[in-house]
PDB file of N, CA and C in Angstrom:
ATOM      1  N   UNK A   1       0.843  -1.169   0.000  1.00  0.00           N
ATOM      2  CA  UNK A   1       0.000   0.000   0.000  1.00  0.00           C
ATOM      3  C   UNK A   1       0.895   1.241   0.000  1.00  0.00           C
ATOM      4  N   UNK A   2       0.584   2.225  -0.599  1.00  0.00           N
ATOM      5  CA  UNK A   2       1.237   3.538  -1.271  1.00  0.00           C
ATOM      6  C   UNK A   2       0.841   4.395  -0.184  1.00  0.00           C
ATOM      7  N   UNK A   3       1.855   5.080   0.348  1.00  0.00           N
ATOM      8  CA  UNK A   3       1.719   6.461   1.269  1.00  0.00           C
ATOM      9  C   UNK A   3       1.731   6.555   2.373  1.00  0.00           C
ATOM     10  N   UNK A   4       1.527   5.475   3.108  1.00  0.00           N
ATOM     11  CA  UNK A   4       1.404   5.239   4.397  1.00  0.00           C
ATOM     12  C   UNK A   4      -0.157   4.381   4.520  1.00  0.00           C
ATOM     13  N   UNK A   5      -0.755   4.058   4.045  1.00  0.00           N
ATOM     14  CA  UNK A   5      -2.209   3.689   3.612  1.00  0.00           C
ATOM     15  C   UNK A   5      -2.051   2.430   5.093  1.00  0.00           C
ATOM     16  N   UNK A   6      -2.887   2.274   5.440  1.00  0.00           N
ATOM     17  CA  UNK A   6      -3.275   0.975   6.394  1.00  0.00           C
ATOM     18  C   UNK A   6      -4.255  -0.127   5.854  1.00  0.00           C
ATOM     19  N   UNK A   7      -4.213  -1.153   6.018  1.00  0.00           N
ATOM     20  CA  UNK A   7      -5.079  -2.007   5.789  1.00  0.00           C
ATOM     21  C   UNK A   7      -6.275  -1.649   6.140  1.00  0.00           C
ATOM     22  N   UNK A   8      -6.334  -1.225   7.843  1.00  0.00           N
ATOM     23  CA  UNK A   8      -7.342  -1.674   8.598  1.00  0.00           C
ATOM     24  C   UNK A   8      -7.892  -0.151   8.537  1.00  0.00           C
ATOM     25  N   UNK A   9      -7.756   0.720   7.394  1.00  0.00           N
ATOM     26  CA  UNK A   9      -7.886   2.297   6.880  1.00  0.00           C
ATOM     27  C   UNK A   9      -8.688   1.923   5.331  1.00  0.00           C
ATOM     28  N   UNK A  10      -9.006   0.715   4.809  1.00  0.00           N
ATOM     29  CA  UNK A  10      -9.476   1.269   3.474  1.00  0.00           C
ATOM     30  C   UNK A  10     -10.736   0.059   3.744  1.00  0.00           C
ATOM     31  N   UNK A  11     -11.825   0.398   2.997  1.00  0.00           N
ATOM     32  CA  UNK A  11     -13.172  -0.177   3.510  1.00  0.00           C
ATOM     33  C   UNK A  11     -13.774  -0.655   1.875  1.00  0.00           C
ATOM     34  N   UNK A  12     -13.919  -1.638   1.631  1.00  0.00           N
ATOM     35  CA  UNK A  12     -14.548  -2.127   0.564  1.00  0.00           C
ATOM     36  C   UNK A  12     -15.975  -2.433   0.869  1.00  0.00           C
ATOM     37  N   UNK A  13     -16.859  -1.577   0.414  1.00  0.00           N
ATOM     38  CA  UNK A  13     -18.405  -1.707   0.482  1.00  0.00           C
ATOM     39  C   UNK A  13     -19.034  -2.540  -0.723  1.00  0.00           C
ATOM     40  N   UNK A  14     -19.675  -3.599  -0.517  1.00  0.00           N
ATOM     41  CA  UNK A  14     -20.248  -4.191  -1.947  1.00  0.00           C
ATOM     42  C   UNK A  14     -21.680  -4.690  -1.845  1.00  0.00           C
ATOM     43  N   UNK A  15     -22.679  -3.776  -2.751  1.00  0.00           N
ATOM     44  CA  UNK A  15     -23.915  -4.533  -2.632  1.00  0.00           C
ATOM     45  C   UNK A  15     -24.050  -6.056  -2.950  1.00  0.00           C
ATOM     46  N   UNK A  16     -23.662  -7.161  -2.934  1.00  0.00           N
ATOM     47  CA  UNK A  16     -23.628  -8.585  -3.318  1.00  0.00           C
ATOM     48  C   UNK A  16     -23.062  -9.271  -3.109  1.00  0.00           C
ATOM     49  N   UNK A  17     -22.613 -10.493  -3.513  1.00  0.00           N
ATOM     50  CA  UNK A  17     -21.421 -11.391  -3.142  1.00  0.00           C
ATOM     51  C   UNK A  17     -19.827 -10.881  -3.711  1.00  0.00           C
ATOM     52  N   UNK A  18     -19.612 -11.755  -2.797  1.00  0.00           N
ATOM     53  CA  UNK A  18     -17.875 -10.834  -3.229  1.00  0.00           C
ATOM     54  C   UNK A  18     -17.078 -12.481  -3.111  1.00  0.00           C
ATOM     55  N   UNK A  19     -15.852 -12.848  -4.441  1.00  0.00           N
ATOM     56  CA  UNK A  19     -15.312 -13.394  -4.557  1.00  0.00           C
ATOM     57  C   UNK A  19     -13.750 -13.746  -4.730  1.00  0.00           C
ATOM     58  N   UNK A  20     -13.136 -13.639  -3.845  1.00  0.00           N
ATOM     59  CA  UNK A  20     -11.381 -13.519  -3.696  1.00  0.00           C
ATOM     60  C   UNK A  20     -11.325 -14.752  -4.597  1.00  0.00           C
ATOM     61  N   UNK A  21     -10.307 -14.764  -5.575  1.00  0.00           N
ATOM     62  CA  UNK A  21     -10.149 -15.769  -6.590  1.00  0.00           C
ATOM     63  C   UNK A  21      -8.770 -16.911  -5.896  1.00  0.00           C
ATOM     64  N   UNK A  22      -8.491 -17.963  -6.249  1.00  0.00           N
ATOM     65  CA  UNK A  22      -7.591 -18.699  -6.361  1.00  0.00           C
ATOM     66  C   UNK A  22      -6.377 -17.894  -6.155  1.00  0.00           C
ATOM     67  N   UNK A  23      -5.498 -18.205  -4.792  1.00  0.00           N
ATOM     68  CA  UNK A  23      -4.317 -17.484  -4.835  1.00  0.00           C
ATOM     69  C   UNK A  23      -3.791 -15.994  -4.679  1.00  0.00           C
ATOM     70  N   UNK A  24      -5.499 -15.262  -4.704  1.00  0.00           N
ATOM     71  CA  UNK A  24      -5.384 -13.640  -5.045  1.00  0.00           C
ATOM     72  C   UNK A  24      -5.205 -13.229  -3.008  1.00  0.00           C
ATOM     73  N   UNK A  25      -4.483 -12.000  -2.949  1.00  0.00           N
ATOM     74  CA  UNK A  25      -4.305 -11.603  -2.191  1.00  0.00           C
ATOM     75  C   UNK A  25      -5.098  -9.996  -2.190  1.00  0.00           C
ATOM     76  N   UNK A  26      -6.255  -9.584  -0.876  1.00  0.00           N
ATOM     77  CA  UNK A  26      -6.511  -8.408  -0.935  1.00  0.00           C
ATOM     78  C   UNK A  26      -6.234  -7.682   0.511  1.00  0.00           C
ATOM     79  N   UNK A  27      -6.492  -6.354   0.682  1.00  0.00           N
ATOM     80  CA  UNK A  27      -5.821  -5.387   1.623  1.00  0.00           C
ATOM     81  C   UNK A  27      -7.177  -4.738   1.782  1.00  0.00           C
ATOM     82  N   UNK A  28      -7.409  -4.735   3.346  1.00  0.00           N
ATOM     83  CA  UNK A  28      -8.801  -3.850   3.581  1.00  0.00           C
ATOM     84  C   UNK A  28      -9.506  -4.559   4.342  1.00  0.00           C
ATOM     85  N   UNK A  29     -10.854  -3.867   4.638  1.00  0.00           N
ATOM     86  CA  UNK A  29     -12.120  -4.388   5.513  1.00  0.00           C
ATOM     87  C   UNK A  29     -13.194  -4.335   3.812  1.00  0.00           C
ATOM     88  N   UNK A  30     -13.305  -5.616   3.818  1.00  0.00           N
ATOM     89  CA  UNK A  30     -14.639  -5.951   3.090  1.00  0.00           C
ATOM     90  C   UNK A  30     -15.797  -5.741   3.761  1.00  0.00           C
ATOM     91  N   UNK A  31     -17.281  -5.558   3.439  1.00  0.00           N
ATOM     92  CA  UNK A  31     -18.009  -4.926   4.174  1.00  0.00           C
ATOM     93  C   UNK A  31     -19.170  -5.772   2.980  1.00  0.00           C
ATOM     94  N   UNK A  32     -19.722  -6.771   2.791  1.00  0.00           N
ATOM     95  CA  UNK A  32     -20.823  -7.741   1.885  1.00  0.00           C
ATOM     96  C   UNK A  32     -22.117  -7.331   2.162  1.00  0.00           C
ATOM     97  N   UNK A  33     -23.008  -6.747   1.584  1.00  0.00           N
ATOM     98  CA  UNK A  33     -24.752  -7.335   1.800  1.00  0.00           C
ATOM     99  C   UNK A  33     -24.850  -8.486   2.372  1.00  0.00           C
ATOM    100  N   UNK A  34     -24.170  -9.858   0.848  1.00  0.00           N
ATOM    101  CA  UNK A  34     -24.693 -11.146   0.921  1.00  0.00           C
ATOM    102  C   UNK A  34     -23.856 -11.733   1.713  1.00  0.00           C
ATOM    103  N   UNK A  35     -22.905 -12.713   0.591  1.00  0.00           N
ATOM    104  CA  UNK A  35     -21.443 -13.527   1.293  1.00  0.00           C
ATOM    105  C   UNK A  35     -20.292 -13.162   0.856  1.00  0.00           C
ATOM    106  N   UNK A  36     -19.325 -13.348   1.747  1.00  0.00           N
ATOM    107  CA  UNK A  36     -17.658 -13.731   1.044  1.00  0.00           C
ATOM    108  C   UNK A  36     -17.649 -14.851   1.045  1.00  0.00           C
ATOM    109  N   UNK A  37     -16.667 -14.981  -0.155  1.00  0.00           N
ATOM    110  CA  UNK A  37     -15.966 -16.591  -0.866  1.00  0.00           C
ATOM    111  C   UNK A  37     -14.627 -16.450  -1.000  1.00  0.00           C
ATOM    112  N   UNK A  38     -13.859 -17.467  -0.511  1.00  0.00           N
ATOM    113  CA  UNK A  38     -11.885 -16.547  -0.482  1.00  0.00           C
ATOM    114  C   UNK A  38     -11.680 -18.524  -1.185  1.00  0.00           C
ATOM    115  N   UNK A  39     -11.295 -18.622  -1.824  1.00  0.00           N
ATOM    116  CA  UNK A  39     -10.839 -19.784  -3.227  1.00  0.00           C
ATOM    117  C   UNK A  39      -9.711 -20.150  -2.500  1.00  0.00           C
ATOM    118  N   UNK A  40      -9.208 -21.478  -2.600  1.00  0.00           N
ATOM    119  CA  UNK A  40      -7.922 -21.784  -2.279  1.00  0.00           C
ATOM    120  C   UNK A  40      -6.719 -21.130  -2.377  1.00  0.00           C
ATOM    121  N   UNK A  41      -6.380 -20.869  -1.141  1.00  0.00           N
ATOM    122  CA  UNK A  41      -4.925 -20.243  -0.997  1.00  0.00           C
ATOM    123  C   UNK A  41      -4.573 -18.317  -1.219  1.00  0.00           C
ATOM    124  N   UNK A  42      -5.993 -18.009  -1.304  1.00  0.00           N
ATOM    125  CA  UNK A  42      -6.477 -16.245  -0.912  1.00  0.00           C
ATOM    126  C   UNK A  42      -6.030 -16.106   0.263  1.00  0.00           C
ATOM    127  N   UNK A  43      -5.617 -14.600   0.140  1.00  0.00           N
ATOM    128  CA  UNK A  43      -4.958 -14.292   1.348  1.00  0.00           C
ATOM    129  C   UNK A  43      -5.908 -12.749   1.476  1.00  0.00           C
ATOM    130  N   UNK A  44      -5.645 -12.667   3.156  1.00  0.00           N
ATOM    131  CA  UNK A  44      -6.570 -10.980   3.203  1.00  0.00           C
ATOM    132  C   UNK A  44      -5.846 -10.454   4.135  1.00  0.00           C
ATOM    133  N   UNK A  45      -5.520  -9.140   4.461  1.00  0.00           N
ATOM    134  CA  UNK A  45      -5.025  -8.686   5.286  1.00  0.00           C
ATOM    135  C   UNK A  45      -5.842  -7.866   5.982  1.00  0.00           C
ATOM    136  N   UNK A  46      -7.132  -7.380   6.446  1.00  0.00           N
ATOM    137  CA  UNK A  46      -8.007  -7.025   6.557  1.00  0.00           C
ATOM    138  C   UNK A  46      -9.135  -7.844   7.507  1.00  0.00           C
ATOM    139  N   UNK A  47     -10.251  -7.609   7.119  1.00  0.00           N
ATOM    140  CA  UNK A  47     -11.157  -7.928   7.574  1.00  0.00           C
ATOM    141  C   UNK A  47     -12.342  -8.645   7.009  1.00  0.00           C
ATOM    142  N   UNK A  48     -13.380  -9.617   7.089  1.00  0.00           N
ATOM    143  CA  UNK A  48     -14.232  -9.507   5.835  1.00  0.00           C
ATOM    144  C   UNK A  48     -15.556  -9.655   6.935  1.00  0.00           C
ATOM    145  N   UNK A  49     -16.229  -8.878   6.403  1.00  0.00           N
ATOM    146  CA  UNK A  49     -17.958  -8.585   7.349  1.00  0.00           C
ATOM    147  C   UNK A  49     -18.872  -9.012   5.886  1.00  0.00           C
ATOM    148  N   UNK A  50     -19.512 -10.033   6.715  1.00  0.00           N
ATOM    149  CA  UNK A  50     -20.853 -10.226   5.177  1.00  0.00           C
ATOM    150  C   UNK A  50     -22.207 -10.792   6.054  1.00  0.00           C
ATOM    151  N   UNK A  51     -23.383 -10.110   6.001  1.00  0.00           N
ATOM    152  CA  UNK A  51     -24.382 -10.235   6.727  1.00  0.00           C
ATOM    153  C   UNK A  51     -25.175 -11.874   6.252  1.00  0.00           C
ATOM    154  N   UNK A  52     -24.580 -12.560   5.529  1.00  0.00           N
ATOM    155  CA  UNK A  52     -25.060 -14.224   5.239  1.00  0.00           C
ATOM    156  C   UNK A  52     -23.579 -14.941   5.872  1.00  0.00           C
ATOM    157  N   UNK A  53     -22.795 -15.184   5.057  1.00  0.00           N
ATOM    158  CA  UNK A  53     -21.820 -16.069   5.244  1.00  0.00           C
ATOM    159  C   UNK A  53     -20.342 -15.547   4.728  1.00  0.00           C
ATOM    160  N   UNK A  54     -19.434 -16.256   5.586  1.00  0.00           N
ATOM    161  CA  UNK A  54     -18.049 -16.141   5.035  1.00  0.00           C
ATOM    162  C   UNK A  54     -17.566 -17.286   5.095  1.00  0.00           C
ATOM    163  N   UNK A  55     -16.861 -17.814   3.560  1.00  0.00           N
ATOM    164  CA  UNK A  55     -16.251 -19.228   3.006  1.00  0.00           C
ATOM    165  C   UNK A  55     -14.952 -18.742   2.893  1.00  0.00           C
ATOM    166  N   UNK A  56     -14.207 -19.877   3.657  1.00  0.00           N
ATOM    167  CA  UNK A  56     -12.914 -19.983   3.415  1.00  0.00           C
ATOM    168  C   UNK A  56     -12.524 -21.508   3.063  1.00  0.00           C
ATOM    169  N   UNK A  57     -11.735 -21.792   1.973  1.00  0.00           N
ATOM    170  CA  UNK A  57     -11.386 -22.664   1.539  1.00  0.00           C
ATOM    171  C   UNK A  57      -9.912 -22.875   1.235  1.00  0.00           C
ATOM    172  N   UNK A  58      -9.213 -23.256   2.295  1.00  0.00           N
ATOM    173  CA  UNK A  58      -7.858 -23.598   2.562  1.00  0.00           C
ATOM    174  C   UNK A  58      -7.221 -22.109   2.007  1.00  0.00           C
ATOM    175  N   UNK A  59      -7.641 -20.697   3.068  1.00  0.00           N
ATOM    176  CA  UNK A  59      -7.691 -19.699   2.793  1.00  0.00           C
ATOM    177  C   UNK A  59      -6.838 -18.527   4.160  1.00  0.00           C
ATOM    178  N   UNK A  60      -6.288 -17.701   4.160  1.00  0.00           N
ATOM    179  CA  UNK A  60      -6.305 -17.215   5.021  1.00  0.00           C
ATOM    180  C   UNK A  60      -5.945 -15.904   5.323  1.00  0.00           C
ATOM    181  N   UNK A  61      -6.767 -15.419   6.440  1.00  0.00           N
ATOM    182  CA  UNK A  61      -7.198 -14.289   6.904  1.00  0.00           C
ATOM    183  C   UNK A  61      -6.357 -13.561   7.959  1.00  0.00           C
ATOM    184  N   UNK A  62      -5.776 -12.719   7.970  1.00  0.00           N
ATOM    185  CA  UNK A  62      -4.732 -11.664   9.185  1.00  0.00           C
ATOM    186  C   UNK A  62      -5.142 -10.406   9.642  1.00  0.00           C
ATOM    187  N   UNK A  63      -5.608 -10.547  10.926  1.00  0.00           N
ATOM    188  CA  UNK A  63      -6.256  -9.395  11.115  1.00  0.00           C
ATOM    189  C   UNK A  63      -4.978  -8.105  10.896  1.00  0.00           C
ATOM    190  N   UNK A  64      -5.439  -6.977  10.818  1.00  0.00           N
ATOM    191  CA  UNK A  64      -4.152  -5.882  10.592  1.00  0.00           C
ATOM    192  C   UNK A  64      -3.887  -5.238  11.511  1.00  0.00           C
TER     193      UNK A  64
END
């Protein structure tokens, strides 16, 4: 992250499901309507809030 930016400083709002792909790494607090889905071997540095469900599949999560 560029500038001094924090993880636990940038907020991803999404009306719907939200899908971390295979291997992808993201930075932030996710914030879902529906669910998160994090694919084998996704990484987050952040947070993920989803008012249905959160899937992790041999996935993992670090709070910041």
């Amino acid at each position: 992250m560029a500038g001094g930016a924090l993880p636990k400083n940038v907020f991803w709002q999404v009306f719907g499901a939200v899908d971390i792909g295979t291997t992808a790494h993201m930075e932030g607090v996710i914030l879902s309507q529906t669910s998160i889905a994090l694919k084998t071997g996704a990484s987050v540095n952040g947070r993920l809030l989803a008012q249905t469900a959160v899937t992790l599949d041999a996935a993992t999560v670090k709070q910041p």
